[in-house]
C-alpha atoms as a PDB file:
ATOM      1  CA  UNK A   1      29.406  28.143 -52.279  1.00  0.00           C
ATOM      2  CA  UNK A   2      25.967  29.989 -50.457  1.00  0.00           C
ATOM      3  CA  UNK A   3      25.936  32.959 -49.847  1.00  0.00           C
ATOM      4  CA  UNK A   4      26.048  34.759 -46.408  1.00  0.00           C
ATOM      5  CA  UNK A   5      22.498  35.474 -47.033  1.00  0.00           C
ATOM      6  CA  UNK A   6      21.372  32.252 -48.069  1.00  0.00           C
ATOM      7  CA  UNK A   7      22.856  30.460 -45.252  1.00  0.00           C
ATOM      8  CA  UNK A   8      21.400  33.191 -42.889  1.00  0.00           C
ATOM      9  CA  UNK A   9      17.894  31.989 -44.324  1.00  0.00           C
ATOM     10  CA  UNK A  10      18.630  28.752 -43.860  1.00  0.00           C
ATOM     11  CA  UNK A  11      19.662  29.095 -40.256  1.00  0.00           C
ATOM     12  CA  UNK A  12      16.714  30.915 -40.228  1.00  0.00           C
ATOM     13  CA  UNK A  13      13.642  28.449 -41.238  1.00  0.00           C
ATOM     14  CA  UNK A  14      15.664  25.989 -39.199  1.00  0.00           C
ATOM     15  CA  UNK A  15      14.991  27.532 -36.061  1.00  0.00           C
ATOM     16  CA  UNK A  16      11.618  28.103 -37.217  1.00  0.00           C
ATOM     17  CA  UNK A  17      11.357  24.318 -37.454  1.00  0.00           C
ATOM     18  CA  UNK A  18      12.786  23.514 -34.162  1.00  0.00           C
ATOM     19  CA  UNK A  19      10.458  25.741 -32.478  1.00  0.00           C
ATOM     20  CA  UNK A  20       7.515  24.728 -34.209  1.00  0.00           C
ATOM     21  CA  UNK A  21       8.558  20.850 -33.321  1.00  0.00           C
ATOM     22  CA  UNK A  22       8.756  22.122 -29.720  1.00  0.00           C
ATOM     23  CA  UNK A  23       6.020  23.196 -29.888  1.00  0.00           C
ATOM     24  CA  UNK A  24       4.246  20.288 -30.790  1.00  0.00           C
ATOM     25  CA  UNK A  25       5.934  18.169 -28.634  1.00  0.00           C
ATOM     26  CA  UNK A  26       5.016  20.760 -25.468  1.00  0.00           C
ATOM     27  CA  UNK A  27       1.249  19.874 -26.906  1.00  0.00           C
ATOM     28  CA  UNK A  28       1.336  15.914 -26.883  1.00  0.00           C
ATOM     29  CA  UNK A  29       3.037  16.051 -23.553  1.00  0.00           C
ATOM     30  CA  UNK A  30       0.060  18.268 -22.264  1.00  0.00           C
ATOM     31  CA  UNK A  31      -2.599  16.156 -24.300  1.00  0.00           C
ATOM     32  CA  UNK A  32      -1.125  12.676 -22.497  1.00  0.00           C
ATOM     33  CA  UNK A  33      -0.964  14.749 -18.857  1.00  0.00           C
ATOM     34  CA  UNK A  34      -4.655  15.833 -19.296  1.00  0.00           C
ATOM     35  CA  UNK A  35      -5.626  11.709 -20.360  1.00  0.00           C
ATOM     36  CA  UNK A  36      -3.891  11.269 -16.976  1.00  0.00           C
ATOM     37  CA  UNK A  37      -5.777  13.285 -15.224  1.00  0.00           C
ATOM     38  CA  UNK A  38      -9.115  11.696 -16.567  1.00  0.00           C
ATOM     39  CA  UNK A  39     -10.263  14.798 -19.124  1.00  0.00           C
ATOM     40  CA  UNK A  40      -9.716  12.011 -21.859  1.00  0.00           C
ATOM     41  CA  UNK A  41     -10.043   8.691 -20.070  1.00  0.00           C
ATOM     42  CA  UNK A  42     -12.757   7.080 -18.251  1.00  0.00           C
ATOM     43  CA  UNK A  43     -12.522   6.358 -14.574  1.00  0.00           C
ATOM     44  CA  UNK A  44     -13.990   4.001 -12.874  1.00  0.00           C
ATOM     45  CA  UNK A  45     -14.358   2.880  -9.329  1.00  0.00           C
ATOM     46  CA  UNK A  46     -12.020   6.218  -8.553  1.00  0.00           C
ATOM     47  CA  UNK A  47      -9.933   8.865 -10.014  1.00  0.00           C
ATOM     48  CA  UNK A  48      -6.377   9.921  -9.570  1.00  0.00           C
ATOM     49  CA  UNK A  49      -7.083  13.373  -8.380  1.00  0.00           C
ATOM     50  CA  UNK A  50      -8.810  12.098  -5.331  1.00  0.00           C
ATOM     51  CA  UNK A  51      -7.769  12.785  -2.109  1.00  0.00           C
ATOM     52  CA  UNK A  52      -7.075   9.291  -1.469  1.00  0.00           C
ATOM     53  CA  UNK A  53      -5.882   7.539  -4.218  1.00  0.00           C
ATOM     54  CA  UNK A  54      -6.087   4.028  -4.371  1.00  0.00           C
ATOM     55  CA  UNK A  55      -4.669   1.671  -7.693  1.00  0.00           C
ATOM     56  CA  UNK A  56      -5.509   1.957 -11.339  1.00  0.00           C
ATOM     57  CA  UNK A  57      -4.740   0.201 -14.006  1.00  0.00           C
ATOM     58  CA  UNK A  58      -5.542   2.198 -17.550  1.00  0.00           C
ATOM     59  CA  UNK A  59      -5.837   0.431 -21.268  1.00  0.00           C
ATOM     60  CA  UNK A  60      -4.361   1.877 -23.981  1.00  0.00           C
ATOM     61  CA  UNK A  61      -6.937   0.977 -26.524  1.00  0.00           C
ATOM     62  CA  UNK A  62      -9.813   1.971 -24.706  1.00  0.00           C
ATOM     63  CA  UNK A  63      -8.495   4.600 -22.443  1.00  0.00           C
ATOM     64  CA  UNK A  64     -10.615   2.973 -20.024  1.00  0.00           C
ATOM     65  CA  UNK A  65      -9.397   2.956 -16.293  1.00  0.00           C
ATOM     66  CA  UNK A  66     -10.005   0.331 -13.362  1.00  0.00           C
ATOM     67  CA  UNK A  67      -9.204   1.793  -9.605  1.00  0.00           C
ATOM     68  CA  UNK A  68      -9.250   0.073  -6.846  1.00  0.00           C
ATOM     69  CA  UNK A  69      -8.022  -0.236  -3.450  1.00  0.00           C
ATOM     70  CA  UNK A  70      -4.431  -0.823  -3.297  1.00  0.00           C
ATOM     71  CA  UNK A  71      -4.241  -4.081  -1.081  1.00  0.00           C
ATOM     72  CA  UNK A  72      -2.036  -5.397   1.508  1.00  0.00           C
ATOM     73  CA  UNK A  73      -1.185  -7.870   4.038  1.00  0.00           C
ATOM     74  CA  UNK A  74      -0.575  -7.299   7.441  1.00  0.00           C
ATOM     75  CA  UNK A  75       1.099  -9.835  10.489  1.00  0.00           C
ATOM     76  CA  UNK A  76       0.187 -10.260  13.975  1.00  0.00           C
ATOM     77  CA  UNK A  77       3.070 -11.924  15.195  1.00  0.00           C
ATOM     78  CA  UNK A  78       3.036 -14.003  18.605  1.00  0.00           C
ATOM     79  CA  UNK A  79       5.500 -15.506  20.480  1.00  0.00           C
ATOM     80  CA  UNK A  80       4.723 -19.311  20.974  1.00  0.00           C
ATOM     81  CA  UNK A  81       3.520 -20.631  24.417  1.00  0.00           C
ATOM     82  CA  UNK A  82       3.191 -16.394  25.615  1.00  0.00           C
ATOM     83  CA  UNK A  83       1.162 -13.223  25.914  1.00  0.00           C
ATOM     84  CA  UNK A  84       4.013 -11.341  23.544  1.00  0.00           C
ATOM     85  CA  UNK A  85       3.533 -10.254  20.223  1.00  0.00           C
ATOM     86  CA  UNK A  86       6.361  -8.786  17.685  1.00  0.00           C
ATOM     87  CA  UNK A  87       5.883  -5.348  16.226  1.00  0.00           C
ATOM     88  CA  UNK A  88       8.130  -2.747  13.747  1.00  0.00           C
ATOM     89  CA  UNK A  89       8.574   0.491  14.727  1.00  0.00           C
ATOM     90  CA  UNK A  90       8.449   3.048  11.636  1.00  0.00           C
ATOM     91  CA  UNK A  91      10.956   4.968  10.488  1.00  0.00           C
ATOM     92  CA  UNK A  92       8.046   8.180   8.731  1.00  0.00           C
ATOM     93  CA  UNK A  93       5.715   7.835  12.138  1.00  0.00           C
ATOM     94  CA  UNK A  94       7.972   6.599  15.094  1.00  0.00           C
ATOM     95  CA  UNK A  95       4.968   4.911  15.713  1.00  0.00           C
ATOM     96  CA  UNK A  96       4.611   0.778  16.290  1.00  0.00           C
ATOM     97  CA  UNK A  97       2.623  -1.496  13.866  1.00  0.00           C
ATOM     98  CA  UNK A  98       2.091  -4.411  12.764  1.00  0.00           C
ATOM     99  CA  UNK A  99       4.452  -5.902   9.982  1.00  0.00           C
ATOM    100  CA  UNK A 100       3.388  -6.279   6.794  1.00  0.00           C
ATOM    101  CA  UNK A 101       3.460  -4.487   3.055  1.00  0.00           C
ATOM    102  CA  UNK A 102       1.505  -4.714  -0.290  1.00  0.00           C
ATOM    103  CA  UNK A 103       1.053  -7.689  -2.616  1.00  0.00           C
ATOM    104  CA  UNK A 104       2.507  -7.508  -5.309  1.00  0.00           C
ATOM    105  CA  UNK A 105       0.872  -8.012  -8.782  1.00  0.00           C
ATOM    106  CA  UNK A 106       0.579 -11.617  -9.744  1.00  0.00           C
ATOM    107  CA  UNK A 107       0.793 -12.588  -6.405  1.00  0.00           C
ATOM    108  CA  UNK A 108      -0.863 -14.376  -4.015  1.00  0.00           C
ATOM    109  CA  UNK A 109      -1.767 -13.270  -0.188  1.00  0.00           C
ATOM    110  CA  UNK A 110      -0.272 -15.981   1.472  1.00  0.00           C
ATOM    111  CA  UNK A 111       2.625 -15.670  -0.752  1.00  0.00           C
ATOM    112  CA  UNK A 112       2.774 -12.266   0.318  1.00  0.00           C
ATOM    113  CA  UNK A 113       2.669 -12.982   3.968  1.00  0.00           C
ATOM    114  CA  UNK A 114       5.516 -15.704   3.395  1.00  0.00           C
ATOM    115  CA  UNK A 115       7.539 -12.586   1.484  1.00  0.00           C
ATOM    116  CA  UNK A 116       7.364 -10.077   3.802  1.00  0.00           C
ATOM    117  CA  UNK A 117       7.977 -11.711   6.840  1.00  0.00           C
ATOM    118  CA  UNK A 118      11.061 -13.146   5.465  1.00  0.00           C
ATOM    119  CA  UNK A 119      11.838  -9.491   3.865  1.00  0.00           C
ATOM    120  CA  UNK A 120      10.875  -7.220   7.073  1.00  0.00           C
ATOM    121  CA  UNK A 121      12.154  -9.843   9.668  1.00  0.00           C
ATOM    122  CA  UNK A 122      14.155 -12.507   8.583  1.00  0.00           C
ATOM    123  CA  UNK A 123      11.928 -14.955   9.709  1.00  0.00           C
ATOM    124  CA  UNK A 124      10.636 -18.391   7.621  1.00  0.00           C
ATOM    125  CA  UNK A 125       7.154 -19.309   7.316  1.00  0.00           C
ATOM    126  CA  UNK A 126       6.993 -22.847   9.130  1.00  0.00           C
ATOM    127  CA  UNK A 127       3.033 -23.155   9.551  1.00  0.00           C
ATOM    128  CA  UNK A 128      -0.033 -21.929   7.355  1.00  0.00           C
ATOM    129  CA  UNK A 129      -0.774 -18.570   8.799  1.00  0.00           C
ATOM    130  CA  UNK A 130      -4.580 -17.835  10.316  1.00  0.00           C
ATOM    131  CA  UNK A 131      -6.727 -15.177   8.930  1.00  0.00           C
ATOM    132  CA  UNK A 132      -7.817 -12.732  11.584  1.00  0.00           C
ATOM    133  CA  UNK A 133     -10.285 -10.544   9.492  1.00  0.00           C
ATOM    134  CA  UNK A 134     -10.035  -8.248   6.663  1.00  0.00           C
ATOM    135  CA  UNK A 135      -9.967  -4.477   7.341  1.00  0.00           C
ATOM    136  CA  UNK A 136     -11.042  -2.544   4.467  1.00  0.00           C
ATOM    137  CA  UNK A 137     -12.452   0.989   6.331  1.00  0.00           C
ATOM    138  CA  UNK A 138     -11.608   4.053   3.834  1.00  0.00           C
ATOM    139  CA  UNK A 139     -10.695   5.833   6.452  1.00  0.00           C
ATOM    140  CA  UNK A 140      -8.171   3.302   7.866  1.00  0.00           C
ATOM    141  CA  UNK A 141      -4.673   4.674   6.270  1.00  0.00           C
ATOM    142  CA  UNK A 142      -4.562   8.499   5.772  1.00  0.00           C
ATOM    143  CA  UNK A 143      -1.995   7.387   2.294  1.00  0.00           C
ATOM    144  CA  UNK A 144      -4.603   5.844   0.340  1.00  0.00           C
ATOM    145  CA  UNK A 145      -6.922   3.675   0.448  1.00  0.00           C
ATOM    146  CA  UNK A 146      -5.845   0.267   1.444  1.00  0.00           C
ATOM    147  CA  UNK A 147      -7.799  -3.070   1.851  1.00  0.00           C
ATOM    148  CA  UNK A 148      -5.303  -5.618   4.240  1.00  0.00           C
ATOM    149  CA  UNK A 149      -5.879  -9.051   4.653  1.00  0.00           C
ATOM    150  CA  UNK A 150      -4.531  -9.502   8.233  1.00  0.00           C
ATOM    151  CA  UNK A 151      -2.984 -13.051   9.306  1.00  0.00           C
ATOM    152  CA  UNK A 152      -1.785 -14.590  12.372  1.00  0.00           C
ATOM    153  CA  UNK A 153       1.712 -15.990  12.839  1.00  0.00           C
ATOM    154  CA  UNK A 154       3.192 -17.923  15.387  1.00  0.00           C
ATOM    155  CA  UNK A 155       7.352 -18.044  16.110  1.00  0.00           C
ATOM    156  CA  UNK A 156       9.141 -19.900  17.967  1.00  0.00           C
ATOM    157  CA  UNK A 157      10.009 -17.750  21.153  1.00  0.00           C
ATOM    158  CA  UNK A 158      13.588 -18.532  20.813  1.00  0.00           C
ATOM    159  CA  UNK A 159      13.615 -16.699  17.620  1.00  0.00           C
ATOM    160  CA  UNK A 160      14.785 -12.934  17.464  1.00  0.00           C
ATOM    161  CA  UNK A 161      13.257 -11.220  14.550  1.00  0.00           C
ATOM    162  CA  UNK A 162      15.826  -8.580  12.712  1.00  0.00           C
ATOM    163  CA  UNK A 163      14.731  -5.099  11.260  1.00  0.00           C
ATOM    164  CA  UNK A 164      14.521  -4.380   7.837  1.00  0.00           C
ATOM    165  CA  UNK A 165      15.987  -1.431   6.397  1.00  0.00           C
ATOM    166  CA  UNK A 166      12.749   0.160   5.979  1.00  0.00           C
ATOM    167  CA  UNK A 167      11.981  -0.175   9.655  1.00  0.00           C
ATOM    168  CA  UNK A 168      13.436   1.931  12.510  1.00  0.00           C
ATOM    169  CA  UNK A 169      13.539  -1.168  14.855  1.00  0.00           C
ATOM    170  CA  UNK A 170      11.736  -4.596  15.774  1.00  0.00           C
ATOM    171  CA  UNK A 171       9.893  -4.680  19.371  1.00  0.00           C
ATOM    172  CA  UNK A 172       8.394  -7.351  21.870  1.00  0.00           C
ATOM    173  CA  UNK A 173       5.470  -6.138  24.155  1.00  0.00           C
ATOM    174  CA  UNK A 174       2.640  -8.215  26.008  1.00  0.00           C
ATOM    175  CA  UNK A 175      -0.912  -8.243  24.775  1.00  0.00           C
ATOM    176  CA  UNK A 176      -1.748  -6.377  28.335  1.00  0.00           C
ATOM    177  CA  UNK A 177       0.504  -3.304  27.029  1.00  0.00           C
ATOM    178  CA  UNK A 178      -1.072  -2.554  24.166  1.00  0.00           C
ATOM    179  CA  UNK A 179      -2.613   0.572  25.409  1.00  0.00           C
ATOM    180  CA  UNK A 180       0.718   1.913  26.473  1.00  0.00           C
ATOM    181  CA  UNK A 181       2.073   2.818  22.818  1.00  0.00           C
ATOM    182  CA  UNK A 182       0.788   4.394  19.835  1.00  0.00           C
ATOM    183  CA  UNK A 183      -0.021   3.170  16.854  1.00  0.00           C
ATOM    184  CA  UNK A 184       0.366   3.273  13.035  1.00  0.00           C
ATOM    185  CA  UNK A 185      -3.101   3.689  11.300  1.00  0.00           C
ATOM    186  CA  UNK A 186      -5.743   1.485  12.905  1.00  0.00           C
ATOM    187  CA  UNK A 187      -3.310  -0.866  13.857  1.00  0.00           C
ATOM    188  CA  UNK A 188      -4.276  -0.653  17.667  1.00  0.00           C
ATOM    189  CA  UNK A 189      -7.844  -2.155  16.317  1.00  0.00           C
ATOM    190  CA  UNK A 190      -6.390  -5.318  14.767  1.00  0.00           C
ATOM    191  CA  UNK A 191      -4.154  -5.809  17.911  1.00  0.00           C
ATOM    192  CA  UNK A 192      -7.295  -5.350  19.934  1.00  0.00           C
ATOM    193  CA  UNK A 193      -9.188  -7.805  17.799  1.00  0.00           C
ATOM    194  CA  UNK A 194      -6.889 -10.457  17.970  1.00  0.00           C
ATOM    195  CA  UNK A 195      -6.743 -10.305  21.862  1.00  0.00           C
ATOM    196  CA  UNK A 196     -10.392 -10.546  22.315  1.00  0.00           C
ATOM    197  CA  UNK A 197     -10.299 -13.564  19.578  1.00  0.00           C
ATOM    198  CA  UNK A 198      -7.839 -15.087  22.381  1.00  0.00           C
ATOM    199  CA  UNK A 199     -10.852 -14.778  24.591  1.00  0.00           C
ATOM    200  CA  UNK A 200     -13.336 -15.732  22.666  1.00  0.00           C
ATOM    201  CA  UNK A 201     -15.484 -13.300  23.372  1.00  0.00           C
ATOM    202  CA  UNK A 202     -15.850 -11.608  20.401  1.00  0.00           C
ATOM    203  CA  UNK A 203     -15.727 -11.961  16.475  1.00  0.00           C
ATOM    204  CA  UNK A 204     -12.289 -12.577  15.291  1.00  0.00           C
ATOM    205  CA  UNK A 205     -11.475  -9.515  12.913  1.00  0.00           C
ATOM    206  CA  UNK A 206     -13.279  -6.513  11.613  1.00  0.00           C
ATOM    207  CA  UNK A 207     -16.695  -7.522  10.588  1.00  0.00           C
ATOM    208  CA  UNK A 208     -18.661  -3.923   9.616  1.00  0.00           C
ATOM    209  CA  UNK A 209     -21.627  -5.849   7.232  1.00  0.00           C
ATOM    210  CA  UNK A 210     -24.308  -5.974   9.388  1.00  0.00           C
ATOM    211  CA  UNK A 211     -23.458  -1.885   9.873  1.00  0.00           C
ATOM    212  CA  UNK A 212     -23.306  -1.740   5.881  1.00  0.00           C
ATOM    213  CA  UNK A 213     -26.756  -3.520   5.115  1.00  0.00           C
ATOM    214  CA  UNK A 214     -28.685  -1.783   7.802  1.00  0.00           C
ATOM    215  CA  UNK A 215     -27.482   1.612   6.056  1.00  0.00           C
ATOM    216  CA  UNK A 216     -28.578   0.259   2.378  1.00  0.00           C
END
């Protein structure tokens, strides 16, 4: 039977053990946080740390790292045969917007439009829906930065769209009242686009290339 001694030892270099394998596990954890952070991996088209983020997707194998605008679809929603449009109100702002949410990967736009109009409002896609512009300013979403592919939708007006749990509530205006609410992001901008597309006045969606080339 071991002594008192030995068994003391024992305990001893055991606990030596267990530290040391802390230890070394505290180090790998810090090692894969710092290959997060890009001090191991290579970034490109972003980084993580960023003040706005967008989406990456890192290999493995190479440690290499593609980011890239996160990208969405939004829905300007009209009531058939009138002036009114459907909006959300959210639940983090208070503030209206237009419905709509991020594709998901594997995905298609369309089939994202489809998704999240049934999700958000309980509503079927009956007829293709018509592509207003695509809004892809930096600036546009203090989150991150988000490219949306914003579509046109017509309901029937008998229809009475339902809130999704992620929404505070679902609300009607006229395309004349638009200046009497705020906004959600540069939501205000696609609703004014798409009324002066009505009019046919002006280009349907947000169209900045001309401003882009002339600053090349």
């Amino acid at each position: 039977m071991p002594s008192r001694e030995a068994i003391t030892a024992l305990s001893l270099i055991l606990n030596v053990l267990l530290a040391i394998s802390l230890f070394l596990l505290g180090f790998q954890l810090n090692k894969e946080e710092s290959c997060l952070q890009g001090k191991e991996m290579t970034f490109h088209g972003g980084h993580p740390e960023s003040t706005k983020t967008g989406t990456c997707w890192c290999g493995h194998e190479d440690r290499y790292c593609m980011c890239t605008p996160s990208l969405a679809i939004d829905l300007v929603i009209q009531e058939s045969g009138s002036d009114r449009i459907w909006l959300v109100r959210r639940k983090d702002t208070n503030q209206l917007a237009v419905m709509g949410g991020f594709v998901n990967v594997g995905e298609s736009v369309e089939h994202a439009v489809a998704r999240e109009l049934f999700e958000e409002m309980g509503i079927r896609l009956e007829e293709s829906p018509r592509l207003l512009g695509i809004y892809s300013d930096p600036r546009r979403d203090n989150r991150r930065h988000t490219v949306s592919a914003v579509f046109v939708v017509k309901v029937d007006d008998d229809i009475i769209p339902k809130a999704a749990d992620d929404v505070k509530d679902v609300q009607r205006i006229r395309l004349n009242e638009i200046e009497d609410h705020e906004y959600f992001a540069d939501h205000k901008s696609i609703l004014d686009d798409y009324r002066r597309s009505l009019k046919g006045n002006g280009s349907e969606g947000q169209s900045p290339i001309n401003d882009v080339v002339e600053n090349i």
